[in-house]
PDB file of N, CA and C in Angstrom:
ATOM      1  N   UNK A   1     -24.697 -23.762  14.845  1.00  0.00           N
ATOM      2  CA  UNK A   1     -23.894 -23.101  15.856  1.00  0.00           C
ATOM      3  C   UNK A   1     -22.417 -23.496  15.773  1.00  0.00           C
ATOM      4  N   UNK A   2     -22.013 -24.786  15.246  1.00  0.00           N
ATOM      5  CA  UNK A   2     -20.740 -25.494  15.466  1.00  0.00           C
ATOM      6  C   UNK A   2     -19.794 -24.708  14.118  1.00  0.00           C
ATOM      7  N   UNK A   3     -20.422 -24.068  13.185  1.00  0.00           N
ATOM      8  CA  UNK A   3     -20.070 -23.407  12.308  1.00  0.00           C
ATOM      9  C   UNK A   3     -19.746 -21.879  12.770  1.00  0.00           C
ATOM     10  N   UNK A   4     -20.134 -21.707  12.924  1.00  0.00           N
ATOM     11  CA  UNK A   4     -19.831 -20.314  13.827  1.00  0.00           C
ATOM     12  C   UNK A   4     -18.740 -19.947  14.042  1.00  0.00           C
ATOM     13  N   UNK A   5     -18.615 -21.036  15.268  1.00  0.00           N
ATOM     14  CA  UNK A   5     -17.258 -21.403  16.096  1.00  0.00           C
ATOM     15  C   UNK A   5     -15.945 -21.425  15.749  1.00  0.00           C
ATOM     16  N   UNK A   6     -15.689 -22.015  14.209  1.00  0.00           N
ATOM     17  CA  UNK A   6     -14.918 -22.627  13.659  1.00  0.00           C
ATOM     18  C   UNK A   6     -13.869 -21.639  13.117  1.00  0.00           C
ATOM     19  N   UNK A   7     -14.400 -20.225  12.616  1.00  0.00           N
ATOM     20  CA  UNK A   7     -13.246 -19.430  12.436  1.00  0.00           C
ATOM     21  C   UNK A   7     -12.344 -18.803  13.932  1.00  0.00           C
ATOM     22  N   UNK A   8     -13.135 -19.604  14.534  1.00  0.00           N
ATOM     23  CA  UNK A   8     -12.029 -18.617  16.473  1.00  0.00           C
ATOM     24  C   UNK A   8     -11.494 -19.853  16.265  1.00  0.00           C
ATOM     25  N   UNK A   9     -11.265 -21.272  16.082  1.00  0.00           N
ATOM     26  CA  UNK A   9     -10.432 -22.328  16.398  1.00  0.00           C
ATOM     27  C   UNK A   9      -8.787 -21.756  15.878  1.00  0.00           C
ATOM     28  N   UNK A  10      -8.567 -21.360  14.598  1.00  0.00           N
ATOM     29  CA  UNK A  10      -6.862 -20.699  14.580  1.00  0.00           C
ATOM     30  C   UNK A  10      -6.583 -19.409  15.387  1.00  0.00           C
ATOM     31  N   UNK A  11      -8.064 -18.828  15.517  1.00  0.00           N
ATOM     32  CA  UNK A  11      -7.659 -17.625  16.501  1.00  0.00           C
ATOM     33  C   UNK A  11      -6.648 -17.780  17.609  1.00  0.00           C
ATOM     34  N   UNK A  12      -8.011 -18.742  18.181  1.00  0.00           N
ATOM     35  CA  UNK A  12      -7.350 -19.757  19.962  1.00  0.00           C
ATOM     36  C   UNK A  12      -5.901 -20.340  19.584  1.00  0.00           C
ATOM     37  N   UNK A  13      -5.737 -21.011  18.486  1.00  0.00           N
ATOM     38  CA  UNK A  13      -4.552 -21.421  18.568  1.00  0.00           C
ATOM     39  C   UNK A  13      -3.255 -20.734  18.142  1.00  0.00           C
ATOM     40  N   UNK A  14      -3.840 -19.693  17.567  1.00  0.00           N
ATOM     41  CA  UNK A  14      -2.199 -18.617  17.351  1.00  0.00           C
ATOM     42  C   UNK A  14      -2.409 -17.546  19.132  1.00  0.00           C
ATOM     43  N   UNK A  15      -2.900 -17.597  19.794  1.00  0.00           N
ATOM     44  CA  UNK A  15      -2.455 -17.071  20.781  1.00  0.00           C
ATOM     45  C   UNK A  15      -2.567 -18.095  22.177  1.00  0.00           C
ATOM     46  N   UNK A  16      -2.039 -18.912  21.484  1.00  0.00           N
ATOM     47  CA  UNK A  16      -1.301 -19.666  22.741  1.00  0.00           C
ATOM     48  C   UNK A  16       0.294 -20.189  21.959  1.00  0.00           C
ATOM     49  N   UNK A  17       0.184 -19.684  20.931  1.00  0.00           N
ATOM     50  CA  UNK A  17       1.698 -19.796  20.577  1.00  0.00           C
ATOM     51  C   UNK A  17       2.877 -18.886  21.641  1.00  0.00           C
ATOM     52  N   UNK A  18       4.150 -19.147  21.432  1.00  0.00           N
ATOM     53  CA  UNK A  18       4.670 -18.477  21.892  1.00  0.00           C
ATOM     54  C   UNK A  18       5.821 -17.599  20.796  1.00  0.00           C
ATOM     55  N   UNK A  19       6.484 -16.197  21.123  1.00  0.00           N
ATOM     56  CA  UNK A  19       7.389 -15.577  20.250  1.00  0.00           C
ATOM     57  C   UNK A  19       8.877 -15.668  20.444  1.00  0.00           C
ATOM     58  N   UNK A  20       9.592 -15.384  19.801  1.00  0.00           N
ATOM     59  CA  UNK A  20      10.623 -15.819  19.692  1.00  0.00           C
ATOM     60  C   UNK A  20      11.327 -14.470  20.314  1.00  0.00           C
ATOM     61  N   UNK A  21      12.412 -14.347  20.829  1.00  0.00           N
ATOM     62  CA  UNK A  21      12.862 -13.610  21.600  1.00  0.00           C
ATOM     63  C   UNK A  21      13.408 -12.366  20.960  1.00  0.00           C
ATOM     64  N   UNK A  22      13.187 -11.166  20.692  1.00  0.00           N
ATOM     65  CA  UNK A  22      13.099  -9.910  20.010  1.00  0.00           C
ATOM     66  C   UNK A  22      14.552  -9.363  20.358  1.00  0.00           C
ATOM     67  N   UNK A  23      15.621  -9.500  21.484  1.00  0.00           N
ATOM     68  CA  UNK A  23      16.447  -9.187  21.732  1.00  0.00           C
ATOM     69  C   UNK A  23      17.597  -9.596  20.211  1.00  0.00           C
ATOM     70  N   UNK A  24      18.432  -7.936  19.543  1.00  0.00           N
ATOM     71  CA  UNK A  24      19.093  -8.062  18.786  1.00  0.00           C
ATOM     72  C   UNK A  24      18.816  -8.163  17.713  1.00  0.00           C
ATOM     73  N   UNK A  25      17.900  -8.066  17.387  1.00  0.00           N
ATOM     74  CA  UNK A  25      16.789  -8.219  15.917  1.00  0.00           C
ATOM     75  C   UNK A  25      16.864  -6.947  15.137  1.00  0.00           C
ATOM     76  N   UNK A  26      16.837  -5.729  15.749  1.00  0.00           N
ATOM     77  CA  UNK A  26      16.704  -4.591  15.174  1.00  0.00           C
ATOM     78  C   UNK A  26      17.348  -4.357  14.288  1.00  0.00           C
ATOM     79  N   UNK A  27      19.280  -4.849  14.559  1.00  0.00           N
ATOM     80  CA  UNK A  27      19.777  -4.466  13.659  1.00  0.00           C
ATOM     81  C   UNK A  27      21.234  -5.203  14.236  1.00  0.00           C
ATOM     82  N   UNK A  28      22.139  -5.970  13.079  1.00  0.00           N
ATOM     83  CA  UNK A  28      22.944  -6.978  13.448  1.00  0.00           C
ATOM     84  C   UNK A  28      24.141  -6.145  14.494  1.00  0.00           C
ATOM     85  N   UNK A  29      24.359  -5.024  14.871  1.00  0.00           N
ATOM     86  CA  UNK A  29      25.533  -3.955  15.595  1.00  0.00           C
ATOM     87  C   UNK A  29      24.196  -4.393  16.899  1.00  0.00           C
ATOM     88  N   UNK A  30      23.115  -4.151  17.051  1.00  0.00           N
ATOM     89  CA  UNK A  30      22.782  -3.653  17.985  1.00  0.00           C
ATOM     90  C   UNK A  30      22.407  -2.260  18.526  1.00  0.00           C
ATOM     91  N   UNK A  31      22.365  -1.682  17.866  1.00  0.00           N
ATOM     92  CA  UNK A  31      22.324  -0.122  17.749  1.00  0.00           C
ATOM     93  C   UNK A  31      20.600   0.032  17.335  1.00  0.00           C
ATOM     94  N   UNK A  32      20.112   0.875  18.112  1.00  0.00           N
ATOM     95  CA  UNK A  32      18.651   1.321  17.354  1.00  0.00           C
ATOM     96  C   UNK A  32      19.090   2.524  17.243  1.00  0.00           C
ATOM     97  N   UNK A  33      17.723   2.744  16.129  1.00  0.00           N
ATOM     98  CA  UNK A  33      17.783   3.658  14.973  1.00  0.00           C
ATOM     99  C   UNK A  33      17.509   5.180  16.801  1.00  0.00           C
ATOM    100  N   UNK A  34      18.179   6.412  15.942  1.00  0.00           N
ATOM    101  CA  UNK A  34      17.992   7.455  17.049  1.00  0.00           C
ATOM    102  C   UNK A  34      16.961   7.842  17.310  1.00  0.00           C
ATOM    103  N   UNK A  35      15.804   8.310  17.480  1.00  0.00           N
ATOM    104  CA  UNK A  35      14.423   9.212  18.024  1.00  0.00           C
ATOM    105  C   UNK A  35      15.118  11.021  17.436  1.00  0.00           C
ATOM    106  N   UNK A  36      14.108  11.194  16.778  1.00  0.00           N
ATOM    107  CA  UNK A  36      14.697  13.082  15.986  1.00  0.00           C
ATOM    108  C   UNK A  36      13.333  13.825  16.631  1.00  0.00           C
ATOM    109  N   UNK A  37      13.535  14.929  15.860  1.00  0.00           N
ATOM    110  CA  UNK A  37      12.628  15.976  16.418  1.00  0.00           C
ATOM    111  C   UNK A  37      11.751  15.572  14.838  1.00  0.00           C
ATOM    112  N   UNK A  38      10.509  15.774  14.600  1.00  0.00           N
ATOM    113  CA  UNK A  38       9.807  15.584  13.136  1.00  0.00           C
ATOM    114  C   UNK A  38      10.384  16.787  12.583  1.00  0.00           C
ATOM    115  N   UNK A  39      11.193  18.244  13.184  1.00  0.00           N
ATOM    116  CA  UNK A  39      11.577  18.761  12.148  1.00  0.00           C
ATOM    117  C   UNK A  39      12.925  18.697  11.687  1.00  0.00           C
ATOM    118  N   UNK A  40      13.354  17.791  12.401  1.00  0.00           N
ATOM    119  CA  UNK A  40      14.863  17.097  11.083  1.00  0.00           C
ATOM    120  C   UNK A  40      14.130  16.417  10.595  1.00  0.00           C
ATOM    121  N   UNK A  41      13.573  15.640  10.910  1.00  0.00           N
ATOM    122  CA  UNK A  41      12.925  14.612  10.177  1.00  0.00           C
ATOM    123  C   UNK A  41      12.036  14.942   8.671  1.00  0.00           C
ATOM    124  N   UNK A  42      11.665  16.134   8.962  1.00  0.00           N
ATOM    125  CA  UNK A  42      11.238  16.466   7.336  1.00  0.00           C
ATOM    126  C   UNK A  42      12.011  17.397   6.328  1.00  0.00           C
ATOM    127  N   UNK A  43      12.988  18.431   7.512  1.00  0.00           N
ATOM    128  CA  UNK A  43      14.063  18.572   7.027  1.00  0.00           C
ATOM    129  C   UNK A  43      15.023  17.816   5.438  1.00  0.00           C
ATOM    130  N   UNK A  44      14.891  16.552   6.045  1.00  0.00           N
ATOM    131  CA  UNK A  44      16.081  15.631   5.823  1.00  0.00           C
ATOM    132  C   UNK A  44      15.588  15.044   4.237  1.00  0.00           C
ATOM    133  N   UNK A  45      13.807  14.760   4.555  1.00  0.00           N
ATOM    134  CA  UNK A  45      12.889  14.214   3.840  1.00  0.00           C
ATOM    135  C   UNK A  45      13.052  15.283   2.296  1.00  0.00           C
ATOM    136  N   UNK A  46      12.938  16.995   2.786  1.00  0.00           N
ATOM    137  CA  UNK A  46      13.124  18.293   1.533  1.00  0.00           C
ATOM    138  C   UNK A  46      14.787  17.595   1.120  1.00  0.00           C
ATOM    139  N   UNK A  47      14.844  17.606   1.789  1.00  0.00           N
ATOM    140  CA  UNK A  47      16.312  17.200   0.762  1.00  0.00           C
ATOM    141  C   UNK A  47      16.793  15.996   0.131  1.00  0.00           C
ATOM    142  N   UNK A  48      16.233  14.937   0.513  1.00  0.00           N
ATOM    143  CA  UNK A  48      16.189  13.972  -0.286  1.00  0.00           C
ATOM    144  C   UNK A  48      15.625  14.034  -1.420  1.00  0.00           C
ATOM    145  N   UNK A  49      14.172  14.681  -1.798  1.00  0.00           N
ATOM    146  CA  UNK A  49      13.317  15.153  -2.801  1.00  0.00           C
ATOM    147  C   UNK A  49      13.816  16.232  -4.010  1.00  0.00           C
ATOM    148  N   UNK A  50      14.255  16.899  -3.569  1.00  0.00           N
ATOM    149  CA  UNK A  50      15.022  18.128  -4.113  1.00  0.00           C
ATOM    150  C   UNK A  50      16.515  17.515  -5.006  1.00  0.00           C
ATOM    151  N   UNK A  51      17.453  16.358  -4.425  1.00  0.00           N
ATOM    152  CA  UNK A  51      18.356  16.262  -5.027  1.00  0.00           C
ATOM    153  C   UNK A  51      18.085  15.077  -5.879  1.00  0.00           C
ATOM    154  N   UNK A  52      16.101  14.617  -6.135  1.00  0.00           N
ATOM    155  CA  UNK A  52      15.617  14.055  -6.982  1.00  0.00           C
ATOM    156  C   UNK A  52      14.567  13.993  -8.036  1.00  0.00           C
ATOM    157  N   UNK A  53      15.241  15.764  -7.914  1.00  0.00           N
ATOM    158  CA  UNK A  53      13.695  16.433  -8.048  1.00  0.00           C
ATOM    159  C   UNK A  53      13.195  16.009  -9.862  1.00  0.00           C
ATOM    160  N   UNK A  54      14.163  15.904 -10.779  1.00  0.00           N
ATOM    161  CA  UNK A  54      14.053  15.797 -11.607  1.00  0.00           C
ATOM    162  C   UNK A  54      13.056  14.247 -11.987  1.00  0.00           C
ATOM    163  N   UNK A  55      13.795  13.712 -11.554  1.00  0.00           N
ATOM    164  CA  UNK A  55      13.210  12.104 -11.539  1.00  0.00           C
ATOM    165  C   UNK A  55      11.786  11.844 -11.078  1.00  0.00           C
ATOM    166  N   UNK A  56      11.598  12.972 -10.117  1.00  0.00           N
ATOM    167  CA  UNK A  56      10.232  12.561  -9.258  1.00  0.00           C
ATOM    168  C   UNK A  56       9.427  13.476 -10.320  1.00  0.00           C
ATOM    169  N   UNK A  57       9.544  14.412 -10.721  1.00  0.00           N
ATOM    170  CA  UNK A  57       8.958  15.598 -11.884  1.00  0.00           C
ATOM    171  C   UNK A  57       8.565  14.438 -13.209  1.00  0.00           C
ATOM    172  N   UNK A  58       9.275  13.834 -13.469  1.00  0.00           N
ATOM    173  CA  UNK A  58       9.036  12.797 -14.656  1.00  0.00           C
ATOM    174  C   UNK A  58       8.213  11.870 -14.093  1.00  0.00           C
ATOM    175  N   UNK A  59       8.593  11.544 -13.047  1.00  0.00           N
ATOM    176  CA  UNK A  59       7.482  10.103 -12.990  1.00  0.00           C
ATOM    177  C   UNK A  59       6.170  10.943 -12.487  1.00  0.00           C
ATOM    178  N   UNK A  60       6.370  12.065 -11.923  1.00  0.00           N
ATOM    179  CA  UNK A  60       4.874  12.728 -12.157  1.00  0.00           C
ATOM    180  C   UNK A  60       3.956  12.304 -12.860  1.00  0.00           C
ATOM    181  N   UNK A  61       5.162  13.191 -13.906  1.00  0.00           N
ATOM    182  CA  UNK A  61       4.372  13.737 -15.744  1.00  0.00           C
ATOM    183  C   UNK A  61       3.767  12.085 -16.126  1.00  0.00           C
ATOM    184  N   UNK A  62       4.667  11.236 -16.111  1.00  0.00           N
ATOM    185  CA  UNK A  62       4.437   9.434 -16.435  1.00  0.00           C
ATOM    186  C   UNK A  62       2.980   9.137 -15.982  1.00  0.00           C
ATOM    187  N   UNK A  63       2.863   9.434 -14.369  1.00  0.00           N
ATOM    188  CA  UNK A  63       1.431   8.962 -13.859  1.00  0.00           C
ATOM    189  C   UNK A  63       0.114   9.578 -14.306  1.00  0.00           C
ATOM    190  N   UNK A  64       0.553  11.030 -14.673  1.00  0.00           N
ATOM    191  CA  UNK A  64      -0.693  11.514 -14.898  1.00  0.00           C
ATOM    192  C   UNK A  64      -0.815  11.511 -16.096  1.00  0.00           C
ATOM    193  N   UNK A  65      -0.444  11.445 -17.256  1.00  0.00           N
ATOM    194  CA  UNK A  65      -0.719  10.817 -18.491  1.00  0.00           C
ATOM    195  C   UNK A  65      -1.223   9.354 -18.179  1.00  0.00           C
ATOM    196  N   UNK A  66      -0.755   8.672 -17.965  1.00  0.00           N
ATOM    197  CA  UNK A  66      -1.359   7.046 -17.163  1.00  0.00           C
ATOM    198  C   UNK A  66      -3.095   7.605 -17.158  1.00  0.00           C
ATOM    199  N   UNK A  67      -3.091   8.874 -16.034  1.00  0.00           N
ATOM    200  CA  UNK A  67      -4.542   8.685 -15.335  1.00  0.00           C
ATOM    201  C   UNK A  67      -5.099   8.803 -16.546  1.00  0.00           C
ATOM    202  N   UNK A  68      -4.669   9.866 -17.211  1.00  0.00           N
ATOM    203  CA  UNK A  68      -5.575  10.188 -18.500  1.00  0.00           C
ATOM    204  C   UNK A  68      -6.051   9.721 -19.177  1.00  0.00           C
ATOM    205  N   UNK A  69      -4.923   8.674 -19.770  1.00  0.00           N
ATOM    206  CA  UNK A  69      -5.549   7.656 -20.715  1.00  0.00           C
ATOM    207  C   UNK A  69      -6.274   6.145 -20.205  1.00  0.00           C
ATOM    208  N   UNK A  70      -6.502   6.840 -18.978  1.00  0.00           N
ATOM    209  CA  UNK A  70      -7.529   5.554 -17.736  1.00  0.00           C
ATOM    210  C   UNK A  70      -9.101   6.771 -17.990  1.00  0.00           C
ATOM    211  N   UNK A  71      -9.134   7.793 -18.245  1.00  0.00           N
ATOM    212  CA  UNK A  71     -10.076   8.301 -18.146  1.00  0.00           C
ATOM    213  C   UNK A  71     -11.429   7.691 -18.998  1.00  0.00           C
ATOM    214  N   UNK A  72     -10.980   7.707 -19.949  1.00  0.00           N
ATOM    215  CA  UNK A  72     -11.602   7.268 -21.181  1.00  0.00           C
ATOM    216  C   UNK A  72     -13.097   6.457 -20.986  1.00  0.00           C
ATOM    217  N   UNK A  73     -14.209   6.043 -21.658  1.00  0.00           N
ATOM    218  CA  UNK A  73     -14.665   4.939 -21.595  1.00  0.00           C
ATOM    219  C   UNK A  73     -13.927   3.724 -21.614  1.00  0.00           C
ATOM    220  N   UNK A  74     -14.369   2.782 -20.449  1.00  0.00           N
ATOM    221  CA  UNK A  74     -14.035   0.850 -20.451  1.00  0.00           C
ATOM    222  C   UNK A  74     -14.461   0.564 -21.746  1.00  0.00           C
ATOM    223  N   UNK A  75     -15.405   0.591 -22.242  1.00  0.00           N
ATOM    224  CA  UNK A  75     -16.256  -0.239 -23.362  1.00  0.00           C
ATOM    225  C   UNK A  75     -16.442   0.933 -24.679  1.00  0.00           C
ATOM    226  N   UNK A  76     -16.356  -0.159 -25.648  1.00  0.00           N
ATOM    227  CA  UNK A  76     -16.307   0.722 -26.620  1.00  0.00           C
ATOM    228  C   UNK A  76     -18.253   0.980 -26.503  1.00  0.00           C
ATOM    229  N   UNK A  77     -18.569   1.775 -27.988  1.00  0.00           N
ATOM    230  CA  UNK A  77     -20.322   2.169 -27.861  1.00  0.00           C
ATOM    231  C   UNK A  77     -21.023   0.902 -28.056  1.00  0.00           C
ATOM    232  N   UNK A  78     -21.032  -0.158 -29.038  1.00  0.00           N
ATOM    233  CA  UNK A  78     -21.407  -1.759 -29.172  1.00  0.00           C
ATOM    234  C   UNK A  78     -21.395  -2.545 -27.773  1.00  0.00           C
ATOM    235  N   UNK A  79     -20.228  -2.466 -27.193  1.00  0.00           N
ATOM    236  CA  UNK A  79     -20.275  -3.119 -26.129  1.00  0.00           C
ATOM    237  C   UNK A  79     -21.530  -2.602 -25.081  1.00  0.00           C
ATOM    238  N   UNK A  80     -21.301  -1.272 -24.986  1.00  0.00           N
ATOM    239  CA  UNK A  80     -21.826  -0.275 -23.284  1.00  0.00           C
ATOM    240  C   UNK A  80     -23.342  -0.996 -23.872  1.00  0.00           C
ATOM    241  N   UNK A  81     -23.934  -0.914 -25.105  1.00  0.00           N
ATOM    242  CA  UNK A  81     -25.403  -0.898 -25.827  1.00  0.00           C
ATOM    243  C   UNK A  81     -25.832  -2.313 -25.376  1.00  0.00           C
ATOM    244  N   UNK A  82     -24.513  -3.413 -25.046  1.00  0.00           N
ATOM    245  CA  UNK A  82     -25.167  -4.509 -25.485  1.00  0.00           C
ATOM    246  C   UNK A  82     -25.278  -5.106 -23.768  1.00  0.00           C
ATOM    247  N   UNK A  83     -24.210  -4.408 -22.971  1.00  0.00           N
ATOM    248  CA  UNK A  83     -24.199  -4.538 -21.793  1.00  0.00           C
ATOM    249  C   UNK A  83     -25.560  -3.945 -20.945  1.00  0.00           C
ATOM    250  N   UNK A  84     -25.953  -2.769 -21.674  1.00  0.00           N
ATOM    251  CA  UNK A  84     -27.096  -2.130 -20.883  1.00  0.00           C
ATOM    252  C   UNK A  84     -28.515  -3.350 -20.923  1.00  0.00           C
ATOM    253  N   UNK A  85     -28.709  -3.588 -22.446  1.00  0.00           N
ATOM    254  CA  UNK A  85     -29.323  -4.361 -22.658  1.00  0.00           C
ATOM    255  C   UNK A  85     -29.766  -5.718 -21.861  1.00  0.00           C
ATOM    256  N   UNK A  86     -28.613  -5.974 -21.707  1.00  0.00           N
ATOM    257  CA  UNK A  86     -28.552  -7.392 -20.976  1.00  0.00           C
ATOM    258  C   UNK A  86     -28.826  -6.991 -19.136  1.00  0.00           C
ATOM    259  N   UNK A  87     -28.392  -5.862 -18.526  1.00  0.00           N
ATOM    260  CA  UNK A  87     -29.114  -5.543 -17.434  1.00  0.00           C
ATOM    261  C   UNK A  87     -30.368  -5.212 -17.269  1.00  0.00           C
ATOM    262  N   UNK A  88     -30.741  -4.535 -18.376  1.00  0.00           N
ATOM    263  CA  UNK A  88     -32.364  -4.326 -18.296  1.00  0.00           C
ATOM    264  C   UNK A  88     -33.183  -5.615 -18.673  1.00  0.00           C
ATOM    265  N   UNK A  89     -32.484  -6.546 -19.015  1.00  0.00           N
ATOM    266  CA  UNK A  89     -33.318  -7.577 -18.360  1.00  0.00           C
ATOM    267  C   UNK A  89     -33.533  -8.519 -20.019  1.00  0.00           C
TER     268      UNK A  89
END
């Protein structure tokens, strides 16, 4: 039973800690960030994309060649033969 117990002991003791005071943290002016409507907000997002469009088009093309040559068999045919083997016992 005393084992049990033992992972709530840092629990109990990180919430009787106390935090440090959040005032001014956000940002060294003091200023928080504004609240938008989500459609500037994705607005803003098409246009960031678009004046990177090229770059993001390549690292596309980059990843999915990646997947491809992840497709493949792990093990060559010797290996998969010798691995099966050894699971069947």
């Amino acid at each position: 039973m005393p084992a049990r117990l033992f992972p709530l002991i840092p629990l109990a003791l990180a919430a009787c800690t106390s935090f440090p005071a959040l005032e001014g943290t956000l940002s060294p002016d003091g200023v928080t960030p504004a609240l938008l409507p989500m459609d500037q907000l994705l607005a803003q997002g098409v246009a960031v994309n678009v004046a990177n469009g090229a770059a993001l088009v390549a690292r596309a093309a980059a990843l999915r060649a990646r997947a491809a040559a992840m497709r493949g068999p792990v093990h060559d045919p010797a290996t998969r033969d010798r691995l099966a083997q050894a699971a069947a016992g």
